[in-house]
PDB file of N, CA and C in Angstrom:
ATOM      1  N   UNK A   1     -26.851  -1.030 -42.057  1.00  0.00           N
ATOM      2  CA  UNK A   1     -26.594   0.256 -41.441  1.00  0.00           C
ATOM      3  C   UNK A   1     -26.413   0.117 -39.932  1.00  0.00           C
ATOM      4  N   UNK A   2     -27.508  -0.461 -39.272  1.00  0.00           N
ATOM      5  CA  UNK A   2     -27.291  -0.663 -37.586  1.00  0.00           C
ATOM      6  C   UNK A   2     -25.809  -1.844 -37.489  1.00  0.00           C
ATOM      7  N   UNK A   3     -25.481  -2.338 -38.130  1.00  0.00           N
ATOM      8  CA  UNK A   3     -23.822  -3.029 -38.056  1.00  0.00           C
ATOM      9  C   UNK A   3     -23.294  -2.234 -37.978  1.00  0.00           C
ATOM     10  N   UNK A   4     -23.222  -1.173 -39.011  1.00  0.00           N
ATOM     11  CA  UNK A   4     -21.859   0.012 -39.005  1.00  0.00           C
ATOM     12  C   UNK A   4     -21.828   1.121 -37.783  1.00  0.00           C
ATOM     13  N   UNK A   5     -22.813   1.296 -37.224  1.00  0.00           N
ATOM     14  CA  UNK A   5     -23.307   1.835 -36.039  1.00  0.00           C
ATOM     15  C   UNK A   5     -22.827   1.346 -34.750  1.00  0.00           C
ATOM     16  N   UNK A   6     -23.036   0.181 -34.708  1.00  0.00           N
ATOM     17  CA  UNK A   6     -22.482  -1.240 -33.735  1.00  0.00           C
ATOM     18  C   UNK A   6     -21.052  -1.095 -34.237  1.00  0.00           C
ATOM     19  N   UNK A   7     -20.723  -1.212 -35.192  1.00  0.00           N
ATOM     20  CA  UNK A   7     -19.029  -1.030 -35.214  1.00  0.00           C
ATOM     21  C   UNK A   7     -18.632   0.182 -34.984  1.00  0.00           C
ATOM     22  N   UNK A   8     -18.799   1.187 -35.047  1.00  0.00           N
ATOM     23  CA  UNK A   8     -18.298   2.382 -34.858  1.00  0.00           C
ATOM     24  C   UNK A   8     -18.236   2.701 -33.560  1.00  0.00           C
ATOM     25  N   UNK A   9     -19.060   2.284 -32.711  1.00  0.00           N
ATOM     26  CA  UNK A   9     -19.404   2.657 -31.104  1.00  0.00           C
ATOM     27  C   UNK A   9     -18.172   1.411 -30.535  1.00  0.00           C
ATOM     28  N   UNK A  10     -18.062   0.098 -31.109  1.00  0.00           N
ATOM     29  CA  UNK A  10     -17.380  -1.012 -30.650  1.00  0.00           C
ATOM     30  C   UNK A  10     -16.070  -0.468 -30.487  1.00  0.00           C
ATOM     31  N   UNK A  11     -15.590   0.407 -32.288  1.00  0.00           N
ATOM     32  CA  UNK A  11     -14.181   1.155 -32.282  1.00  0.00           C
ATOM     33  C   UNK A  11     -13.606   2.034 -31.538  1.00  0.00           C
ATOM     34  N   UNK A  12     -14.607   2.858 -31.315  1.00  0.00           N
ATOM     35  CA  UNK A  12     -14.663   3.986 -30.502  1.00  0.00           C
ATOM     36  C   UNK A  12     -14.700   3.348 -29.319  1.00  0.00           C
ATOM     37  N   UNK A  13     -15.284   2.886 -28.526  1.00  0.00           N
ATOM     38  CA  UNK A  13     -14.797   2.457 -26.950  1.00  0.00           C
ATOM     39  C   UNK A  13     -13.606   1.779 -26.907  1.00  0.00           C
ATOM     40  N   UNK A  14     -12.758   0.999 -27.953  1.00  0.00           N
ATOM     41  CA  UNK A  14     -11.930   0.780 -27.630  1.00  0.00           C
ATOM     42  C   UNK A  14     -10.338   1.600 -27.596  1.00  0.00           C
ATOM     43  N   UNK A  15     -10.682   2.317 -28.800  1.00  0.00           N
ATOM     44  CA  UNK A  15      -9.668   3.714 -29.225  1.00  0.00           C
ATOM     45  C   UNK A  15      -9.509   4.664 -27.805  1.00  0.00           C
ATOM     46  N   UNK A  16     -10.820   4.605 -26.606  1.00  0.00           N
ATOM     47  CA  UNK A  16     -11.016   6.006 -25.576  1.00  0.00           C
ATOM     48  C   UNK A  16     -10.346   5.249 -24.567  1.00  0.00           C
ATOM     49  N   UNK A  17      -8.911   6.086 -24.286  1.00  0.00           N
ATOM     50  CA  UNK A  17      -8.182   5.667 -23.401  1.00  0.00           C
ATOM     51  C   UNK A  17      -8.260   6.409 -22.248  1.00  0.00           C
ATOM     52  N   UNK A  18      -9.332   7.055 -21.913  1.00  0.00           N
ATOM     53  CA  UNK A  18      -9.754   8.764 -20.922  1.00  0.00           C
ATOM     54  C   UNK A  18     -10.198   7.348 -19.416  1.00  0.00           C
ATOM     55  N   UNK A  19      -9.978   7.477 -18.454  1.00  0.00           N
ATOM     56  CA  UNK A  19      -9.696   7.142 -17.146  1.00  0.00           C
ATOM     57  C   UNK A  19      -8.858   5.948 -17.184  1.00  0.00           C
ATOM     58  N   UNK A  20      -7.968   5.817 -18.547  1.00  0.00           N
ATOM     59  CA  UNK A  20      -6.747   4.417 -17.632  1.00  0.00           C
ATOM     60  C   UNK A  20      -5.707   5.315 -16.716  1.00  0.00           C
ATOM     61  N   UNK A  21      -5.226   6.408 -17.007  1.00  0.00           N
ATOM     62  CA  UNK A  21      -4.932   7.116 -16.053  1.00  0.00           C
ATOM     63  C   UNK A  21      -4.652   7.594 -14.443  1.00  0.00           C
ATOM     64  N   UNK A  22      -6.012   7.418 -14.516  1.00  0.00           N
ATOM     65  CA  UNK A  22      -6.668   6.751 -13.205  1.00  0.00           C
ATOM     66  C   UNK A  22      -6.723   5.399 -12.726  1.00  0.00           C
ATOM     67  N   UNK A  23      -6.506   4.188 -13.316  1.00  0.00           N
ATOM     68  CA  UNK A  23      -6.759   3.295 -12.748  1.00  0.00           C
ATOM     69  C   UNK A  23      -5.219   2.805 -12.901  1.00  0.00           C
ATOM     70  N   UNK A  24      -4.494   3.356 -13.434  1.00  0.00           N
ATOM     71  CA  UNK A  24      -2.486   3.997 -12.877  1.00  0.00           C
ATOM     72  C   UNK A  24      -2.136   4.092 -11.553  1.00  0.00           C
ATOM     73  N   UNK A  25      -2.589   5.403 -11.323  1.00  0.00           N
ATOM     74  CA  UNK A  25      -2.337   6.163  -9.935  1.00  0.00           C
ATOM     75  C   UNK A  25      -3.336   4.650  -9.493  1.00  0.00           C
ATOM     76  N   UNK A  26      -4.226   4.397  -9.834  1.00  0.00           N
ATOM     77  CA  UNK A  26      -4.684   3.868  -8.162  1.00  0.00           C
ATOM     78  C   UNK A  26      -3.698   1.858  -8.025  1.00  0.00           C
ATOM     79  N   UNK A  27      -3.039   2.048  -9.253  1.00  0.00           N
ATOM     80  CA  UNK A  27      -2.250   0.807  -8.867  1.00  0.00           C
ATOM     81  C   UNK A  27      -0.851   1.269  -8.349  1.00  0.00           C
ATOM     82  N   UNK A  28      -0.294   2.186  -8.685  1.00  0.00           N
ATOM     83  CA  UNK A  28       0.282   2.388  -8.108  1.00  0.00           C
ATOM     84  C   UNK A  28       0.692   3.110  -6.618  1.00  0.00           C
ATOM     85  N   UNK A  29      -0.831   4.056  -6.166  1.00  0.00           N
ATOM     86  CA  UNK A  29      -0.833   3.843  -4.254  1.00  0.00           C
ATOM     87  C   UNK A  29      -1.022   2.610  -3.792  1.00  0.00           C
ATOM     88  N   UNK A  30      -1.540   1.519  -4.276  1.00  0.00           N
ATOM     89  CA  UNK A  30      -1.677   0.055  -3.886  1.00  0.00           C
ATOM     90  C   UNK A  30      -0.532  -0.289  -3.715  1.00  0.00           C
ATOM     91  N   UNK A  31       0.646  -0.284  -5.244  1.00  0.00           N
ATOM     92  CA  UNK A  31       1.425  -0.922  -4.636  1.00  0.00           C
ATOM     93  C   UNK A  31       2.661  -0.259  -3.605  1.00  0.00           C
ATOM     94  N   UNK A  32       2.655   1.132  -3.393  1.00  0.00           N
ATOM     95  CA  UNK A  32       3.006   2.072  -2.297  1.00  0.00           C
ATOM     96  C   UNK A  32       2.442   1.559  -0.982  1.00  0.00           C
ATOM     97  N   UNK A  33       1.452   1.285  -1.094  1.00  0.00           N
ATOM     98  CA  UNK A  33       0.813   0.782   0.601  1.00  0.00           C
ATOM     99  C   UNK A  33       0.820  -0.278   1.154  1.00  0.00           C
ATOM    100  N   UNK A  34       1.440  -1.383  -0.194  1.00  0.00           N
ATOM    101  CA  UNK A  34       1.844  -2.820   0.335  1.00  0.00           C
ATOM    102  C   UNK A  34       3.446  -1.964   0.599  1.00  0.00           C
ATOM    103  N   UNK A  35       4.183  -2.354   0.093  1.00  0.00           N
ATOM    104  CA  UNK A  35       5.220  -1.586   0.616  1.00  0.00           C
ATOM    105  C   UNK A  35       5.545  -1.376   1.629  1.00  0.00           C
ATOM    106  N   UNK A  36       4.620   0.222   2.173  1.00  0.00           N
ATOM    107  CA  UNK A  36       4.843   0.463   3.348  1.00  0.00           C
ATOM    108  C   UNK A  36       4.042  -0.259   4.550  1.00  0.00           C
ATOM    109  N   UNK A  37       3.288  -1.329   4.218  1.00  0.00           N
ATOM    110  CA  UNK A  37       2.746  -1.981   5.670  1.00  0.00           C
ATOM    111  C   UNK A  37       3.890  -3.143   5.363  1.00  0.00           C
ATOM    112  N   UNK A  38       4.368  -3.488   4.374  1.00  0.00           N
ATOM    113  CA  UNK A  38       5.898  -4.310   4.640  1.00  0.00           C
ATOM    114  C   UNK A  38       6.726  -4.046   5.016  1.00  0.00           C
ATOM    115  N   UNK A  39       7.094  -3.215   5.304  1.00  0.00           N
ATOM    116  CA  UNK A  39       8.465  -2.522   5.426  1.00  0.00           C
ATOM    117  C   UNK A  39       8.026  -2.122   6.948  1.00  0.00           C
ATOM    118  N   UNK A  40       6.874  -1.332   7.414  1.00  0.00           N
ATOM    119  CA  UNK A  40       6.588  -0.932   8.762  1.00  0.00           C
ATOM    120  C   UNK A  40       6.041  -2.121   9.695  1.00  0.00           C
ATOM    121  N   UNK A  41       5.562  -3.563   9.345  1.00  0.00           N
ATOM    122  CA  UNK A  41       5.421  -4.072  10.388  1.00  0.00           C
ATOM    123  C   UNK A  41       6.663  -4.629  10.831  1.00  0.00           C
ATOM    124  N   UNK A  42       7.988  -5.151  10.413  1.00  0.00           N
ATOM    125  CA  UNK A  42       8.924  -5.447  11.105  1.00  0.00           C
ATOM    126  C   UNK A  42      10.003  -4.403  12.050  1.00  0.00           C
ATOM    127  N   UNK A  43       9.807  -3.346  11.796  1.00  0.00           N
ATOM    128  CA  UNK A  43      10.449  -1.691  12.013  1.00  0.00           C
ATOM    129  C   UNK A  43       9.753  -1.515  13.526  1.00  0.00           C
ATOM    130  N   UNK A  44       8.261  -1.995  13.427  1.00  0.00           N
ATOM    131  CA  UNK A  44       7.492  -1.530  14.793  1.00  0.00           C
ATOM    132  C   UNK A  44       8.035  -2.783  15.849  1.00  0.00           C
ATOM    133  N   UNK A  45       8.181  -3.915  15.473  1.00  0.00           N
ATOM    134  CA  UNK A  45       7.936  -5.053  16.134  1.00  0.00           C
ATOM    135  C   UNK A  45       9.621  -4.521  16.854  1.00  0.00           C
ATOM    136  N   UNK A  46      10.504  -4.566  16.046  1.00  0.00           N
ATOM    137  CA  UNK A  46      11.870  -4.444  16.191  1.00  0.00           C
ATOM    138  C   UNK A  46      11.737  -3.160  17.671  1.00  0.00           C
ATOM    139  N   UNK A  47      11.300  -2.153  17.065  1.00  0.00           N
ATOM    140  CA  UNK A  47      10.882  -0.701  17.891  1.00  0.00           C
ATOM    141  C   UNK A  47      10.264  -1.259  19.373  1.00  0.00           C
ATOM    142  N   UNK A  48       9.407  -1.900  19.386  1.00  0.00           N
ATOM    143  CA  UNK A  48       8.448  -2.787  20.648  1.00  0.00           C
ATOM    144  C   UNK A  48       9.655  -3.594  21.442  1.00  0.00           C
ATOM    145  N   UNK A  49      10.597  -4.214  20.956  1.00  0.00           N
ATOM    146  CA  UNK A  49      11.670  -5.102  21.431  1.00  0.00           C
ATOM    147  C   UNK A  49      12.236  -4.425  22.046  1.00  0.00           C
ATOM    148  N   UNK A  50      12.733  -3.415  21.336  1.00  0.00           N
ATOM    149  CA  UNK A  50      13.976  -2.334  21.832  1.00  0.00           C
ATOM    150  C   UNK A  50      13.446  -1.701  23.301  1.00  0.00           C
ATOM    151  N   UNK A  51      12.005  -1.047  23.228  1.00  0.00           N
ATOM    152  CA  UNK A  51      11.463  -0.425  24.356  1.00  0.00           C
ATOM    153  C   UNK A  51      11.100  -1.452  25.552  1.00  0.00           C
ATOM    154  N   UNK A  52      10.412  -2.602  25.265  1.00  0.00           N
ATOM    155  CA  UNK A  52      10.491  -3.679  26.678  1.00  0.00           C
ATOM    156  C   UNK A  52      11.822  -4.069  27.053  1.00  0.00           C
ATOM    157  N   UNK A  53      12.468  -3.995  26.349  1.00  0.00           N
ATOM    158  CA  UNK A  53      14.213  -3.978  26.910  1.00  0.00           C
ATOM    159  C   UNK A  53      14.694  -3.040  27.714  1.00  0.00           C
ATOM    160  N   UNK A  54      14.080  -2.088  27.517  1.00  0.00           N
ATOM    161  CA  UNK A  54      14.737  -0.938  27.725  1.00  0.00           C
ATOM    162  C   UNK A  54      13.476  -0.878  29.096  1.00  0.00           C
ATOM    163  N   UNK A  55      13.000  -1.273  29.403  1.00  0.00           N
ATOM    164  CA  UNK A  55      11.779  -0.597  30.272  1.00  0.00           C
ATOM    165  C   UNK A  55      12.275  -1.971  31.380  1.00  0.00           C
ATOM    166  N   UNK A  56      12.621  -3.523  30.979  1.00  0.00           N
ATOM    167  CA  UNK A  56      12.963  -4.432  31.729  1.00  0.00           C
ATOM    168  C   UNK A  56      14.373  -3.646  32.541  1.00  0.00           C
ATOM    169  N   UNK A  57      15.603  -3.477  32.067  1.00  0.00           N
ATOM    170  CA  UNK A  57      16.261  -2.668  32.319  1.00  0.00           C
ATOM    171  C   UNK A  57      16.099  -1.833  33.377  1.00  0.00           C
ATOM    172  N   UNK A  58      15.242  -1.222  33.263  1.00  0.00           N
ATOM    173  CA  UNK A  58      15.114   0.096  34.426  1.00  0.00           C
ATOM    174  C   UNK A  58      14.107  -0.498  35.438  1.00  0.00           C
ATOM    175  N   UNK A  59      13.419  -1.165  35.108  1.00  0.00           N
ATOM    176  CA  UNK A  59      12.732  -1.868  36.185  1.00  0.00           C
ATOM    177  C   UNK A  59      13.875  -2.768  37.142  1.00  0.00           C
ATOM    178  N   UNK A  60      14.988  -3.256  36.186  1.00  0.00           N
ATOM    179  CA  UNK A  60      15.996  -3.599  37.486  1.00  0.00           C
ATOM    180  C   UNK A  60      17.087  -3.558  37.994  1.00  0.00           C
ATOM    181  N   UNK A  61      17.264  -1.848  37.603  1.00  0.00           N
ATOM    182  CA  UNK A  61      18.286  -0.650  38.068  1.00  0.00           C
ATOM    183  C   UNK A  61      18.174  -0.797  40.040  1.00  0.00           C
ATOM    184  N   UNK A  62      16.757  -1.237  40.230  1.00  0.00           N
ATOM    185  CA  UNK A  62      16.706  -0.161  41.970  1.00  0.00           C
ATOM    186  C   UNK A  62      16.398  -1.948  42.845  1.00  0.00           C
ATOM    187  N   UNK A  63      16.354  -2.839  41.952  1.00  0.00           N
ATOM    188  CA  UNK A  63      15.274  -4.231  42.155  1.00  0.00           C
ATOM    189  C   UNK A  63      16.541  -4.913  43.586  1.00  0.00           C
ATOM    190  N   UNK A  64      18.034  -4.429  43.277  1.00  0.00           N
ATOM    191  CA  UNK A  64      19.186  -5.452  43.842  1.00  0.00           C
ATOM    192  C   UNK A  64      18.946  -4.616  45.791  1.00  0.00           C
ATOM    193  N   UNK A  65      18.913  -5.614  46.379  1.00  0.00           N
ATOM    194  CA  UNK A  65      19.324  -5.039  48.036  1.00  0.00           C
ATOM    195  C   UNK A  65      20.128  -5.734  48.677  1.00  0.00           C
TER     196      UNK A  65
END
């Protein structure tokens, strides 16, 4: 009797599919947030280039006498 008990609880936890759901969504903001720190650290670095260029530049607009 305590076997069939032990099997029934064994069946039953494996049949209860109630929070894979959840552990869905949370693979998929993971892989949303690799993503976007891939995609945004070369975008900033590029962005950083553009502005010390741009700031070297004007620093030597007035520099010539």
């Amino acid at each position: 009797m305590k076997l069939n008990v032990m099997t029934n609880a064994v069946m039953n936890f494996l049949r209860d599919e109630e929070g894979a759901s959840g552990i869905e969504y949370a693979l998929v903001a993971a892989m949303v947030a690799i993503g976007i720190v891939t995609f945004v650290t070369p975008v900033r670095e590029a962005i950083v280039t553009v502005f010390t260029q741009i700031q070297t530049e004007l620093g030597n607009v007035g520099g010539g006498s």
